[in-house]
C-alpha atoms as a PDB file:
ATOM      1  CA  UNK A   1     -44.137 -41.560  -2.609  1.00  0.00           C
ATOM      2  CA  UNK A   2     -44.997 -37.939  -3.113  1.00  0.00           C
ATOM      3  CA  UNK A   3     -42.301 -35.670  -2.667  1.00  0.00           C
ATOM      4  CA  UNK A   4     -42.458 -31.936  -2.347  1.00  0.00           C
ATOM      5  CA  UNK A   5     -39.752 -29.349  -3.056  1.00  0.00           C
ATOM      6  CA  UNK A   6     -39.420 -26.699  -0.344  1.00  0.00           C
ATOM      7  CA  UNK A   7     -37.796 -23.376  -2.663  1.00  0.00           C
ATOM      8  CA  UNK A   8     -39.049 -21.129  -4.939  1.00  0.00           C
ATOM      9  CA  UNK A   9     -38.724 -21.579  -8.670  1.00  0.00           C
ATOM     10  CA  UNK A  10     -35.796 -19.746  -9.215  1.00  0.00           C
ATOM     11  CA  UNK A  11     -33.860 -22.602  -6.448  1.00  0.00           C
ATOM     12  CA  UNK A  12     -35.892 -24.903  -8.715  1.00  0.00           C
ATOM     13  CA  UNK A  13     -34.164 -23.756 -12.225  1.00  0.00           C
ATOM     14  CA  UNK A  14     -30.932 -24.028 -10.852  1.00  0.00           C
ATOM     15  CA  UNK A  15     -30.948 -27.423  -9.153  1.00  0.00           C
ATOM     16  CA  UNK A  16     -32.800 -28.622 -12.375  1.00  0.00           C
ATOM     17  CA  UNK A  17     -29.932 -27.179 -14.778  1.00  0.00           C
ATOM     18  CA  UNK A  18     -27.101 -28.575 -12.655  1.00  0.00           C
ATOM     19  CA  UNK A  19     -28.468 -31.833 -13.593  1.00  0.00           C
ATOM     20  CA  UNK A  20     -29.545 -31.174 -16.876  1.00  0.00           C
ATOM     21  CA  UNK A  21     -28.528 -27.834 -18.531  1.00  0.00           C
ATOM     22  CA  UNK A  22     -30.049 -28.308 -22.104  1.00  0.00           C
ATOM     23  CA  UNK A  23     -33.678 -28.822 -20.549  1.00  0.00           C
ATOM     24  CA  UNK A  24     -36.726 -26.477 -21.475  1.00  0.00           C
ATOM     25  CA  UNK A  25     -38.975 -24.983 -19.104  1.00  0.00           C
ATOM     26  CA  UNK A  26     -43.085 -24.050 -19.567  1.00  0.00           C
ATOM     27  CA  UNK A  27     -45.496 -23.452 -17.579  1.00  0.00           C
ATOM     28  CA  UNK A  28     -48.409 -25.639 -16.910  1.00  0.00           C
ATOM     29  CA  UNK A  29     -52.116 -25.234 -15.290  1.00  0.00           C
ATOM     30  CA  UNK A  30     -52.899 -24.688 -12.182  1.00  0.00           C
ATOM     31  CA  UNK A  31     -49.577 -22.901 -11.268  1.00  0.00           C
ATOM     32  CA  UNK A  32     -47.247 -25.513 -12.026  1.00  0.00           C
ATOM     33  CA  UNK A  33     -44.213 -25.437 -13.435  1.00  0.00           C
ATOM     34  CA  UNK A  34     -42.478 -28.484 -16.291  1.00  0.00           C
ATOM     35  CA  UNK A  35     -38.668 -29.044 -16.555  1.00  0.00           C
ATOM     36  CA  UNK A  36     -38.623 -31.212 -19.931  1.00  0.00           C
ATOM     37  CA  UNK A  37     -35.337 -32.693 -20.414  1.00  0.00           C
ATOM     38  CA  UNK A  38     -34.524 -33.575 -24.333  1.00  0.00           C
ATOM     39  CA  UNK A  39     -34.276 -37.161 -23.519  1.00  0.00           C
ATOM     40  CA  UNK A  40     -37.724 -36.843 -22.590  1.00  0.00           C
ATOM     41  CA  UNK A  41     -37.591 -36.998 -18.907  1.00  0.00           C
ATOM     42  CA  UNK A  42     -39.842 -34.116 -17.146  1.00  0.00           C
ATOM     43  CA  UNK A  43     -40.178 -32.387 -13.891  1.00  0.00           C
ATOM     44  CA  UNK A  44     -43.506 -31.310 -13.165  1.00  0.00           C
ATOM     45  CA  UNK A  45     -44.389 -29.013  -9.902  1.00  0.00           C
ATOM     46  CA  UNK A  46     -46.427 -26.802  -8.589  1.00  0.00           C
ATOM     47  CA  UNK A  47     -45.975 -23.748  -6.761  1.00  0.00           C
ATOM     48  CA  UNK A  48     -48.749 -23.306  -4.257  1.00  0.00           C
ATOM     49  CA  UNK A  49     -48.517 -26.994  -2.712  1.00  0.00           C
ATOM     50  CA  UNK A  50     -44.526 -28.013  -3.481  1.00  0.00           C
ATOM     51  CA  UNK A  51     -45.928 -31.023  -5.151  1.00  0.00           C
ATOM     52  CA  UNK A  52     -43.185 -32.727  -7.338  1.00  0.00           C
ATOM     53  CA  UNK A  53     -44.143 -35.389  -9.933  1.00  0.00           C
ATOM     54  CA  UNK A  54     -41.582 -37.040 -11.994  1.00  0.00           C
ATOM     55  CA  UNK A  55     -41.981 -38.540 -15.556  1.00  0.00           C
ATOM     56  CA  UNK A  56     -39.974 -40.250 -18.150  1.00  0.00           C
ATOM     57  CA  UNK A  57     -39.412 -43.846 -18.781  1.00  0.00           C
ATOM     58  CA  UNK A  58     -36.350 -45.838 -19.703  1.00  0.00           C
ATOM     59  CA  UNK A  59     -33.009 -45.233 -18.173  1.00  0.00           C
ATOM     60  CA  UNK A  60     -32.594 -41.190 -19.112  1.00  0.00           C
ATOM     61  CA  UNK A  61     -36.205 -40.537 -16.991  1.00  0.00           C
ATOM     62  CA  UNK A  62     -34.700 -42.223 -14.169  1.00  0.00           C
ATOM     63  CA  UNK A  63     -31.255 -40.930 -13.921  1.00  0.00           C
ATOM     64  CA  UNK A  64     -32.380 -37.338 -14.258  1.00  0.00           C
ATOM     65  CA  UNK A  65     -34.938 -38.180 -11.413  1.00  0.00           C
ATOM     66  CA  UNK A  66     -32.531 -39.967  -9.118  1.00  0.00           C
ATOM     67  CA  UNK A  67     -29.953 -37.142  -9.835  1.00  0.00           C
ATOM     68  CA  UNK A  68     -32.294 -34.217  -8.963  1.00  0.00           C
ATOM     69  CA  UNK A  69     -33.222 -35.932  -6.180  1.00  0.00           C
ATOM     70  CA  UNK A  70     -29.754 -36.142  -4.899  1.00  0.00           C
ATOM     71  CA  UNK A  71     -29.183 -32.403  -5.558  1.00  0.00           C
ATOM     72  CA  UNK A  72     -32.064 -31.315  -4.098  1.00  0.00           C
ATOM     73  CA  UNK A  73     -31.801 -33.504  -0.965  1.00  0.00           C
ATOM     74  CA  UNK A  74     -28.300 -32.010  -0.342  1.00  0.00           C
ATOM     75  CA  UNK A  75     -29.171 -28.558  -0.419  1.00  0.00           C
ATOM     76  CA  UNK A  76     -32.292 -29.319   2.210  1.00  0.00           C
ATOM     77  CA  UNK A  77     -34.912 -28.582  -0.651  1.00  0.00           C
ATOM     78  CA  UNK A  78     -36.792 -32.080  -1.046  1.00  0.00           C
ATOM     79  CA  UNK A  79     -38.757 -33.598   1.796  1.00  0.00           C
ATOM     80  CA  UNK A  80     -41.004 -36.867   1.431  1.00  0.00           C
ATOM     81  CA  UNK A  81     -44.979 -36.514   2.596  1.00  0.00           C
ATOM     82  CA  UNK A  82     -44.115 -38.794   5.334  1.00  0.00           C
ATOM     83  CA  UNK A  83     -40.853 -36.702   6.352  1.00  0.00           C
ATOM     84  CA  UNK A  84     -43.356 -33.885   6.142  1.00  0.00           C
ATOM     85  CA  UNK A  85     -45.686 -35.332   8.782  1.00  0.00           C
ATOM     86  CA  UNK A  86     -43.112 -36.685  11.035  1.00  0.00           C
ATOM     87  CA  UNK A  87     -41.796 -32.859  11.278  1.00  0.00           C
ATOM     88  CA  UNK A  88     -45.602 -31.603  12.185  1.00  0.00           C
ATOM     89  CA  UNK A  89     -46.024 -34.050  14.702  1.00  0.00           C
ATOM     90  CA  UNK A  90     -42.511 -33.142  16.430  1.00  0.00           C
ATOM     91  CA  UNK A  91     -43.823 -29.650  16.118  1.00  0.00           C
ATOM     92  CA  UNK A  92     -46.953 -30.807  17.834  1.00  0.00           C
ATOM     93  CA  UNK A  93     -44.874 -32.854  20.677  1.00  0.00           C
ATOM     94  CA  UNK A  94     -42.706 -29.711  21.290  1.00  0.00           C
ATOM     95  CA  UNK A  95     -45.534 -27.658  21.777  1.00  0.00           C
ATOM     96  CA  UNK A  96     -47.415 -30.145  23.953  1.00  0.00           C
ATOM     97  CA  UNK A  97     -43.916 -30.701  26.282  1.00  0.00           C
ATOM     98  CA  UNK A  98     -43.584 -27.047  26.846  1.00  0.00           C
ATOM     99  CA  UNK A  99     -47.122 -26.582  27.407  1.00  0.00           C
ATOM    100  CA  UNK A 100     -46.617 -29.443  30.374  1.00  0.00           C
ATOM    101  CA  UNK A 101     -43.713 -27.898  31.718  1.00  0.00           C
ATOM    102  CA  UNK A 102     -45.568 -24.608  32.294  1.00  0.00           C
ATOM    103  CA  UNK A 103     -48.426 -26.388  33.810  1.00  0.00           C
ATOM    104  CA  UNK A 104     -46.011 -28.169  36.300  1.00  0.00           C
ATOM    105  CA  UNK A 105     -43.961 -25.205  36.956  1.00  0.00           C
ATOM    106  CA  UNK A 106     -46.882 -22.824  37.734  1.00  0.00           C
ATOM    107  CA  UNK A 107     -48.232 -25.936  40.166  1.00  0.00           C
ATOM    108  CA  UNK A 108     -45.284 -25.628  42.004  1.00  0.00           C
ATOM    109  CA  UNK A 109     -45.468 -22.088  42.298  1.00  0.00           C
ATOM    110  CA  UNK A 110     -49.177 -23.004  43.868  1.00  0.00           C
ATOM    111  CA  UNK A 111     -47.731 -25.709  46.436  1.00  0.00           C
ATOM    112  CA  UNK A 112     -44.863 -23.114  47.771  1.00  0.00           C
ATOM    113  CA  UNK A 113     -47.833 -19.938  48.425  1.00  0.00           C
ATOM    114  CA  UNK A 114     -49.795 -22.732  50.135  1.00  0.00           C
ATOM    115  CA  UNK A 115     -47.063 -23.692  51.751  1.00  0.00           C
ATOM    116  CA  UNK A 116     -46.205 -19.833  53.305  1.00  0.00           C
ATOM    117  CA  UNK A 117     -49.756 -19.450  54.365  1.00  0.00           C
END
């Protein structure tokens, strides 16, 4: 599941060093950005898209994954690709409902001229 991280990189830092103050941070291509943990566990994302991508095996690259994740999801930082495109489509729908409304407000405003004439 890709997950993306909705903050800037300073939010980033700090939810990353609640869970694991001793990590070390560098930057990588393209704009992104590594947390590397000294158990070996790393946080990899980039700036432009939000993109997270987690690596690290064993039990240490899973526990500082599962942790972040629960930090970040608490503070309203971390949303899933699908959660993403759920929240465009309600966009969408609200848009699409109010554009409706108009349409049947302004023909009922039509009926009640008629209506006078």
């Amino acid at each position: 599941m890709s997950l993306k991280f909705r903050g800037n990189y300073a939010k980033l830092q700090k939810y990353a060093s609640l869970v694991d103050p001793d990590g070390q941070w560098r930057a990588l291509q393209y704009g992104g950005k590594q947390y590397r943990t000294k158990y070996g566990a790393a946080l990899n994302w980039w700036e432009r898209s939000g993109k997270m991508l987690f690596q690290g095996k064993g039990p240490a690259g899973r526990k500082f994954e599962q942790s972040f994740k629960a930090v970040a999801s608490a503070k309203g930082r971390l949303i899933s690709e699908n959660d993403e495109k759920r929240l465009n489509l309600s966009k969408q729908n609200t848009t699409l409902l109010t554009s409706f409304v108009d349409v049947l407000l302004e023909n009922e405003r039509l009926r009640k001229r008629q209506s006078r004439r």
